[in-house]
Protein backbone atom coordinates (compact mmCIF):
# COMPACT_ATOMS: atom_id res chain seq x y z
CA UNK A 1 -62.05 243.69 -149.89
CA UNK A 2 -62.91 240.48 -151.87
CA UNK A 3 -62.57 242.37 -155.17
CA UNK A 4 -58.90 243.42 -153.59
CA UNK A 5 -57.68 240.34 -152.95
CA UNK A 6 -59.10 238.50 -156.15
CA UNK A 7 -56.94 241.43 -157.99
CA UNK A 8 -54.20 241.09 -156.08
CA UNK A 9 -53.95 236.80 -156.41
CA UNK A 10 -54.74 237.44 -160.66
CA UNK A 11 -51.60 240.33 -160.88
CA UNK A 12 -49.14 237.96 -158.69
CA UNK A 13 -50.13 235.21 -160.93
CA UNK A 14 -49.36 237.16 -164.25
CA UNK A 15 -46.09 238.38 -162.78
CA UNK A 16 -45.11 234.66 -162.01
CA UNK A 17 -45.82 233.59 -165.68
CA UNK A 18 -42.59 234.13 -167.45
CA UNK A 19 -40.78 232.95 -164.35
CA UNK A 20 -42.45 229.60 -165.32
CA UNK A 21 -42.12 229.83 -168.70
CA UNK A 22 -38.40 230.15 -168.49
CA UNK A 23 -37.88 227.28 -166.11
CA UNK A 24 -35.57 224.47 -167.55
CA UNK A 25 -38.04 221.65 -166.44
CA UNK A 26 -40.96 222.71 -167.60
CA UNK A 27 -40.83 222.39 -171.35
CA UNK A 28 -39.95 218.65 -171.27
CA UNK A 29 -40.53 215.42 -168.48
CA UNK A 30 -37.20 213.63 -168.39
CA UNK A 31 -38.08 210.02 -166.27
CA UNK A 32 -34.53 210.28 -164.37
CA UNK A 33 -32.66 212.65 -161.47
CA UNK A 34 -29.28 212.30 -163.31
CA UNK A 35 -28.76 211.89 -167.05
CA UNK A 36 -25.63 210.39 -167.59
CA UNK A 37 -23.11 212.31 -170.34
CA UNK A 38 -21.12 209.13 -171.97
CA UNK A 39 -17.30 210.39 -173.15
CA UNK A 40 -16.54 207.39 -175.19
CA UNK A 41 -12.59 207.52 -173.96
CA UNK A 42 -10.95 207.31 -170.63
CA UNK A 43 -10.06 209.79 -167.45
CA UNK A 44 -7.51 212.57 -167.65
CA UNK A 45 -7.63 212.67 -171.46
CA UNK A 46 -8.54 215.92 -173.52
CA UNK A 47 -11.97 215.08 -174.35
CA UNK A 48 -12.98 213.89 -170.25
CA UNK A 49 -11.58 217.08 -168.86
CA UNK A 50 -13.55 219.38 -171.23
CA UNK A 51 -16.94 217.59 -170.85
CA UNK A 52 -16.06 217.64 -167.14
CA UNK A 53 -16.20 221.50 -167.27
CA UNK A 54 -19.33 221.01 -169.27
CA UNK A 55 -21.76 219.26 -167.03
CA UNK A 56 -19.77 221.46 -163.80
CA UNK A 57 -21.17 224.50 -165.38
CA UNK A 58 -24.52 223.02 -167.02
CA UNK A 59 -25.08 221.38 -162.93
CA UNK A 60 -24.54 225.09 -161.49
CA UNK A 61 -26.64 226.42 -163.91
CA UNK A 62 -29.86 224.60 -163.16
CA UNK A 63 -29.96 221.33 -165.38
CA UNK A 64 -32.55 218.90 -164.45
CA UNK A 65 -31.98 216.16 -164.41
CA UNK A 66 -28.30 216.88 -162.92
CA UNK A 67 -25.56 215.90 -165.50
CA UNK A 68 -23.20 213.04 -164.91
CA UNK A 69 -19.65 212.25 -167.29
CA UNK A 70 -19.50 208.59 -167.64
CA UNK A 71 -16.02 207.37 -169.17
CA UNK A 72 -16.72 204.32 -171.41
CA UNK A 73 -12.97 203.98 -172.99
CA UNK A 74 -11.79 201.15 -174.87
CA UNK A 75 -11.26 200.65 -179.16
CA UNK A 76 -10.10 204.17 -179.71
CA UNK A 77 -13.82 205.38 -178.87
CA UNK A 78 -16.10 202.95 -180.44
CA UNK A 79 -16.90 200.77 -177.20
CA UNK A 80 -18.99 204.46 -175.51
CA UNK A 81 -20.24 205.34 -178.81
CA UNK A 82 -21.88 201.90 -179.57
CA UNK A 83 -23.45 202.38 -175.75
CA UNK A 84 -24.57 205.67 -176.49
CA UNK A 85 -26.61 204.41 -179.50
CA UNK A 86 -28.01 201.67 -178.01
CA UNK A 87 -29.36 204.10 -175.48
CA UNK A 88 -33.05 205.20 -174.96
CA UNK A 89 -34.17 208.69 -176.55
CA UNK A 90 -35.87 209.54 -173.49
CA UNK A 91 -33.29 212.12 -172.45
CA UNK A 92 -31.61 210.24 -169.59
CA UNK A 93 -28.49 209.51 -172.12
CA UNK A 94 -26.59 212.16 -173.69
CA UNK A 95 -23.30 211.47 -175.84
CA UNK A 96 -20.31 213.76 -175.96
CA UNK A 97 -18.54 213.67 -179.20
CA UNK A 98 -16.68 215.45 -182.16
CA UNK A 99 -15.06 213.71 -185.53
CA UNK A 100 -13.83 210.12 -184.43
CA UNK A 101 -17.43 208.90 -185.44
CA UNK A 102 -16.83 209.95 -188.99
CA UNK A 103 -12.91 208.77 -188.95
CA UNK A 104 -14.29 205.46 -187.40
CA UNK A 105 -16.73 205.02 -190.17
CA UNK A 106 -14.86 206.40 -192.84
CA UNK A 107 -12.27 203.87 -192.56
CA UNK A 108 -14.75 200.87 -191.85
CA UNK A 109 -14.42 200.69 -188.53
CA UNK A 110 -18.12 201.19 -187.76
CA UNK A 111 -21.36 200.82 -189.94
CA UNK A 112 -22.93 204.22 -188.84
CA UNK A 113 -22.12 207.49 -188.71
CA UNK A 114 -22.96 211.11 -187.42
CA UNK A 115 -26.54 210.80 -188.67
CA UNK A 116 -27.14 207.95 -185.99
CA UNK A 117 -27.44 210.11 -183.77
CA UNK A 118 -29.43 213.36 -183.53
CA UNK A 119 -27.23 216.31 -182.88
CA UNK A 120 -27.88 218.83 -179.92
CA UNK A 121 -25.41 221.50 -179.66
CA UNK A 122 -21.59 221.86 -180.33
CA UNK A 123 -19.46 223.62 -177.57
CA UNK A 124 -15.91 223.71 -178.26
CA UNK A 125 -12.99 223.81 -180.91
CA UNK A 126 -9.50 222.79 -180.03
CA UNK A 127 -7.11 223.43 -182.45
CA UNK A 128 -4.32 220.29 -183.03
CA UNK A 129 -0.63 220.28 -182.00
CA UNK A 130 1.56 217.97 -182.99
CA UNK A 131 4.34 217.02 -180.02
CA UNK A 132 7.33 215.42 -179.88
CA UNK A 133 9.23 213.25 -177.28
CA UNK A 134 12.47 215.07 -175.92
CA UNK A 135 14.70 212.94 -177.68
CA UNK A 136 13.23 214.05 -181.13
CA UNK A 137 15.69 214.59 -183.55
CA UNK A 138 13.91 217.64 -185.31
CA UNK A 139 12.21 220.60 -183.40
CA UNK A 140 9.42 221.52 -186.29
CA UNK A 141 7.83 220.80 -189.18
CA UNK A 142 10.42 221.87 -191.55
CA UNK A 143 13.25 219.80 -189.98
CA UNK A 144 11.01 216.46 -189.18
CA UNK A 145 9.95 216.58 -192.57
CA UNK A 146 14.04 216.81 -193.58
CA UNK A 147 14.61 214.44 -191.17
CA UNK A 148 11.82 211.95 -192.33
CA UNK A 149 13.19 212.13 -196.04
CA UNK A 150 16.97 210.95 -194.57
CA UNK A 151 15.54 207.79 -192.79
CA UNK A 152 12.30 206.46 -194.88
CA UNK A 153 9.78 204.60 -192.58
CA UNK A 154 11.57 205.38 -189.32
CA UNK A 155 9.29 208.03 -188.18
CA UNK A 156 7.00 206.46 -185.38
CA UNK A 157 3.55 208.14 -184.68
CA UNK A 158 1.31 208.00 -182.08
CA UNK A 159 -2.27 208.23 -182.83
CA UNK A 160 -5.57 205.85 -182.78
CA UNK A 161 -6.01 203.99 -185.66
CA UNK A 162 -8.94 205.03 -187.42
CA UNK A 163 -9.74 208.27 -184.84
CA UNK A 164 -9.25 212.33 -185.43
CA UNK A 165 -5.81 211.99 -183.98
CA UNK A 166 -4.85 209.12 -186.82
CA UNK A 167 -6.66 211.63 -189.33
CA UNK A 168 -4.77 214.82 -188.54
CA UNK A 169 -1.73 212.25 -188.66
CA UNK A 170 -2.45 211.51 -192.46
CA UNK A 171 -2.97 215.38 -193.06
CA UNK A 172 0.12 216.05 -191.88
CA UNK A 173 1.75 213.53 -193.47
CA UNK A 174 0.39 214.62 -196.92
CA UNK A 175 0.88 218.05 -196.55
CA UNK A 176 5.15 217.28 -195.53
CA UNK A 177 5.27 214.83 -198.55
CA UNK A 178 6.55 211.89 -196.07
CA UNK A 179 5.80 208.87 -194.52
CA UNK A 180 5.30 207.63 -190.95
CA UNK A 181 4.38 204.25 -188.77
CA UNK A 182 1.26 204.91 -187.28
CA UNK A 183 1.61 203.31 -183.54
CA UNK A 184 -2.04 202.82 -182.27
CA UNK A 185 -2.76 203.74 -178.99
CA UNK A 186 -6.38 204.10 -176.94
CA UNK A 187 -6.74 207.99 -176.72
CA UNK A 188 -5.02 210.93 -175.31
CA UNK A 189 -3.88 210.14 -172.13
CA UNK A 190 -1.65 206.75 -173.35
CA UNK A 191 -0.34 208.55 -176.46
CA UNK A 192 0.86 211.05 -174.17
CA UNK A 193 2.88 208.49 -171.93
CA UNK A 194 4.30 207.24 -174.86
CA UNK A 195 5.75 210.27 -176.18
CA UNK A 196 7.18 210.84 -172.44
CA UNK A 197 8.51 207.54 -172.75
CA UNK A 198 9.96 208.59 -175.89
CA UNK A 199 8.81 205.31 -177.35
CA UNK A 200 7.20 207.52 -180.42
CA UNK A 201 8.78 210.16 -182.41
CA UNK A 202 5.53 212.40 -182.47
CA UNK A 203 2.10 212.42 -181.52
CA UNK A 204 -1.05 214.59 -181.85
CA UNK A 205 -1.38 216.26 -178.21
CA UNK A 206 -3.71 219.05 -176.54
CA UNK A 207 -2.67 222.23 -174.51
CA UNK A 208 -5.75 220.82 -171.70
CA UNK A 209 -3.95 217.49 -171.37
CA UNK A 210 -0.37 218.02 -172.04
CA UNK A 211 0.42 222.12 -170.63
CA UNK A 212 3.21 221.23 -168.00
CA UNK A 213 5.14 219.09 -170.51
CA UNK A 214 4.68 221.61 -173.53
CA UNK A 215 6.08 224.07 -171.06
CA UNK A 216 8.74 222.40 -169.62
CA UNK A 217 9.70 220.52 -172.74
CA UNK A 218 9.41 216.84 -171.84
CA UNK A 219 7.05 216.87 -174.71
CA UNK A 220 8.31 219.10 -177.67
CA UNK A 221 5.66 220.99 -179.25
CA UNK A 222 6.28 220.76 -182.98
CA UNK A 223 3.55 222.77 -184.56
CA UNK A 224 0.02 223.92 -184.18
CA UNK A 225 -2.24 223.74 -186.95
CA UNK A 226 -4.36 226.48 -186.30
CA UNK A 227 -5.12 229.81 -188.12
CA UNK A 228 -2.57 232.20 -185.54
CA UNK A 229 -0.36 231.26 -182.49
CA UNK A 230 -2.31 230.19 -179.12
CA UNK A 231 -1.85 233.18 -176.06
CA UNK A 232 -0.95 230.32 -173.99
CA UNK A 233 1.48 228.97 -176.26
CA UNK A 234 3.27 232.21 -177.75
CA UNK A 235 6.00 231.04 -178.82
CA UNK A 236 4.69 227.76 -180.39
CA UNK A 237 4.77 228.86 -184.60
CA UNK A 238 1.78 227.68 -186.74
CA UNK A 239 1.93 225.15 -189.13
CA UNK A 240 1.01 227.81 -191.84
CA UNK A 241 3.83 230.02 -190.78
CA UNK A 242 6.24 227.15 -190.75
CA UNK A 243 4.90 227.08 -194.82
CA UNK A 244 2.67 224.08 -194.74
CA UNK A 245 -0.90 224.62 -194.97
CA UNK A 246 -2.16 222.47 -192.00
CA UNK A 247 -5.83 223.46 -190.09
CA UNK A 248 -6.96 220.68 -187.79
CA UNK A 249 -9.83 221.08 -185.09
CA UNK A 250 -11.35 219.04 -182.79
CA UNK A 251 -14.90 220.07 -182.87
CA UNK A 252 -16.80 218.69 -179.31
CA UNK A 253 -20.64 218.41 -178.75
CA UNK A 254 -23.23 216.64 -177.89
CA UNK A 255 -25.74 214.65 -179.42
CA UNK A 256 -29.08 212.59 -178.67
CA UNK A 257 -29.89 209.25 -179.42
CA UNK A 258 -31.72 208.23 -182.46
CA UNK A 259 -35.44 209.58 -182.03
CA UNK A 260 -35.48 212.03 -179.37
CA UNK A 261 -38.13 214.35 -179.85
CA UNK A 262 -37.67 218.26 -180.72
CA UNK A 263 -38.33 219.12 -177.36
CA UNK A 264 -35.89 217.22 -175.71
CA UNK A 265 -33.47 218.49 -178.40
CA UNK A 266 -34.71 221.77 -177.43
CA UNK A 267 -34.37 221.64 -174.11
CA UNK A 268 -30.84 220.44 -173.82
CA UNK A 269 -30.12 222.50 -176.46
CA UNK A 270 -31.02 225.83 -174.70
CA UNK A 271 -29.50 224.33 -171.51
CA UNK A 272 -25.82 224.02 -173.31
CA UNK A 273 -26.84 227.47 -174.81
CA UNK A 274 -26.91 228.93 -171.62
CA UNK A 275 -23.51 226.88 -170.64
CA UNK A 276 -22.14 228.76 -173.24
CA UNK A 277 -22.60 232.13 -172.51
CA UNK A 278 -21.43 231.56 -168.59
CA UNK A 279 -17.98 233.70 -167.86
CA UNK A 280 -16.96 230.82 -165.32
CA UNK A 281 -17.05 228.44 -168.60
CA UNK A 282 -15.94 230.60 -171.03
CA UNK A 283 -12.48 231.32 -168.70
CA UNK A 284 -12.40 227.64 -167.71
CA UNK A 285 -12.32 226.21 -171.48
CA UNK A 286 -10.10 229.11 -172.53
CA UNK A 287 -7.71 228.42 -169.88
CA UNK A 288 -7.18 224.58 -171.44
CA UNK A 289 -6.51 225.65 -174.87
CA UNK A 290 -9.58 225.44 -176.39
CA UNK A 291 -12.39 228.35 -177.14
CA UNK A 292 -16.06 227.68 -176.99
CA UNK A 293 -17.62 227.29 -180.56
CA UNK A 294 -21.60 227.03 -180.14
CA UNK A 295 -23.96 225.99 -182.68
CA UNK A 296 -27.47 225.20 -182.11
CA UNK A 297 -28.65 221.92 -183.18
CA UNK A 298 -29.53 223.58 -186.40
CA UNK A 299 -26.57 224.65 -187.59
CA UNK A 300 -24.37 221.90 -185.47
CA UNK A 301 -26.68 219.34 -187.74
CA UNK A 302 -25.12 221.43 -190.95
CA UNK A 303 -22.30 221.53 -189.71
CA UNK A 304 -22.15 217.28 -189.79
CA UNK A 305 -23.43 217.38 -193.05
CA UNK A 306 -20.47 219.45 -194.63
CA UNK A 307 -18.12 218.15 -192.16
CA UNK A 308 -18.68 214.69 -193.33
CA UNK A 309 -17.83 215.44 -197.07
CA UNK A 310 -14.98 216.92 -196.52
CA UNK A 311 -13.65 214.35 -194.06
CA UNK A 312 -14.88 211.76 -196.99
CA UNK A 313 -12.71 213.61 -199.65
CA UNK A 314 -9.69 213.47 -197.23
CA UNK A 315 -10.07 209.57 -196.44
CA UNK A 316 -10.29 209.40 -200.40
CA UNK A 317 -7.19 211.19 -201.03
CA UNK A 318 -5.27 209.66 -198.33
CA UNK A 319 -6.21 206.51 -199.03
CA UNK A 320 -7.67 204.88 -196.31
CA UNK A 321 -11.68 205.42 -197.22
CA UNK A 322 -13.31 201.71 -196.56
CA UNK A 323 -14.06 199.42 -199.56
């Protein structure tokens, strides 16, 4: 009977083994009940709302500690992003990102740059769209770039100075031959008021932030410079089939402070992994214009690497690379 039972308590305890190999908590101690997720711009905009959706599924799906979005808006993006790497790389801080950190330094508005930071995963891509207020004289590329040429420097767009949305501004702008006033405002959700306000000519927008007004055309969408059309947005044309050979993504992940260990990295990584894969994610990012995009902190750390020359080339070319 003894040998029975000492059998029976050695097979449950083999069976339970990969259960606790496979729990989230086990690889890593993280000293905190909620890690807070800093999105270095405020609520409502594009990059909130996505991150949002990110910590709602990662939450559901069994993150410990529980993740938290905590807005830190202010100077186009730089305010959160100095926070986040001032933070401790004890896991308690993660920072939710994409290419404003290598705008921002590129044009001298910061001293550091992706490599600051250690990178964990990257989730999404959004593909840019350049909008119009309703008053716009010119309903696409072809006709604000003819429209542009009649009336040098009266073209007024929206976009932070130094950020991805001032960046795809420059691209565009190179790629029409023409030249606009950059108007600097402090993310998403203010450009976006000002191109209701028709105070702006154009503006870089989103499908997640700015769908009703695309629709209903209180903000004309111009162009979107992605590879083919959006299924939300059929009948908006791409930039390439308007002739100009525009690509602009927003690429959004998140990274680690400076010095978190492998494991950590690991952890969170395989966490977002799992985020990734969820239908209830996958529908909800689809459904706001973007699609998800994972790399593993591997190939997410590559994908800085290359990112950041090209970007580097670009700020050369267009001028505005820091002395």
């Amino acid at each position: 009977m003894k040998r029975t039972l000492r059998t029976a308590a050695i097979l449950a305890a083999v069976v339970a083994l990969p259960a606790l190999a496979a729990a989230p908590a086990s690889a890593v101690e993280i000293p905190c009940s909620t890690a807070r997720l800093i999105v270095p711009w405020g609520p409502g905009g594009e990059t909130d709302i996505i991150f949002r959706i990110v910590t709602e599924a990662a939450n559901r799906l069994g993150a410990k500690p529980q993740l938290q979005v905590v807005d830190m808006g202010g100077q186009g993006g730089i305010k959160g992003t100095k926070q986040a790497l001032k933070a401790k790389p004890d896991g308690c801080t993660l920072f939710g990102t994409f290419q404003h950190i290598l705008s921002s330094n590129l044009t001298g508005r910061i001293p550091f740059t992706w490599d600051s930071f250690t990178p964990v995963a990257r989730l999404v891509q959004t593909a840019s769209i350049i909008g119009a207020g309703a008053e716009a004289p010119f309903n696409n590329y072809k006709e604000m770039q003819a429209w542009a040429k009649a009336n040098p420097d009266k073209l007024l767009a929206g976009g932070t100075l130094g950020s991805t949305s001032h960046f795809a501004l420059l691209q565009v702008q190179d790629a029409l031959g023409i030249q606009m006033k950059v108007v600097s405002y402090d993310g998403t959700a203010d450009r976006m008021k000002a191109l209701l306000a028709n105070t702006i000519h154009i503006g870089q927008v989103s499908e997640t932030a700015t769908a009703k007004y695309l629709k209903t055309g209180k903000i004309k969408p111009i162009a979107l410079n992605a590879e083919v059309r959006s299924p939300r947005l059929p009948d908006l044309a791409t930039a390439k089939e308007q002739g100009f050979n525009i690509v602009i993504t927003t690429d959004r992940g998140v990274v680690l402070p400076k010095g978190a260990s492998p494991e950590l990295v690991k952890y969170y990584d395989d966490l977002l992994q799992k985020v990734t894969k969820d239908p209830k994610f996958m529908k909800a990012i689809t459904d706001k214009g973007s699609v998800v995009a994972y790399l593993n902190a591997t190939d997410y750390t590559a994908w800085w690497k290359e990112t950041n020359e090209k970007w580097t080339a670009i700020a050369k070319r267009l001028g505005v690379l820091r002395k």
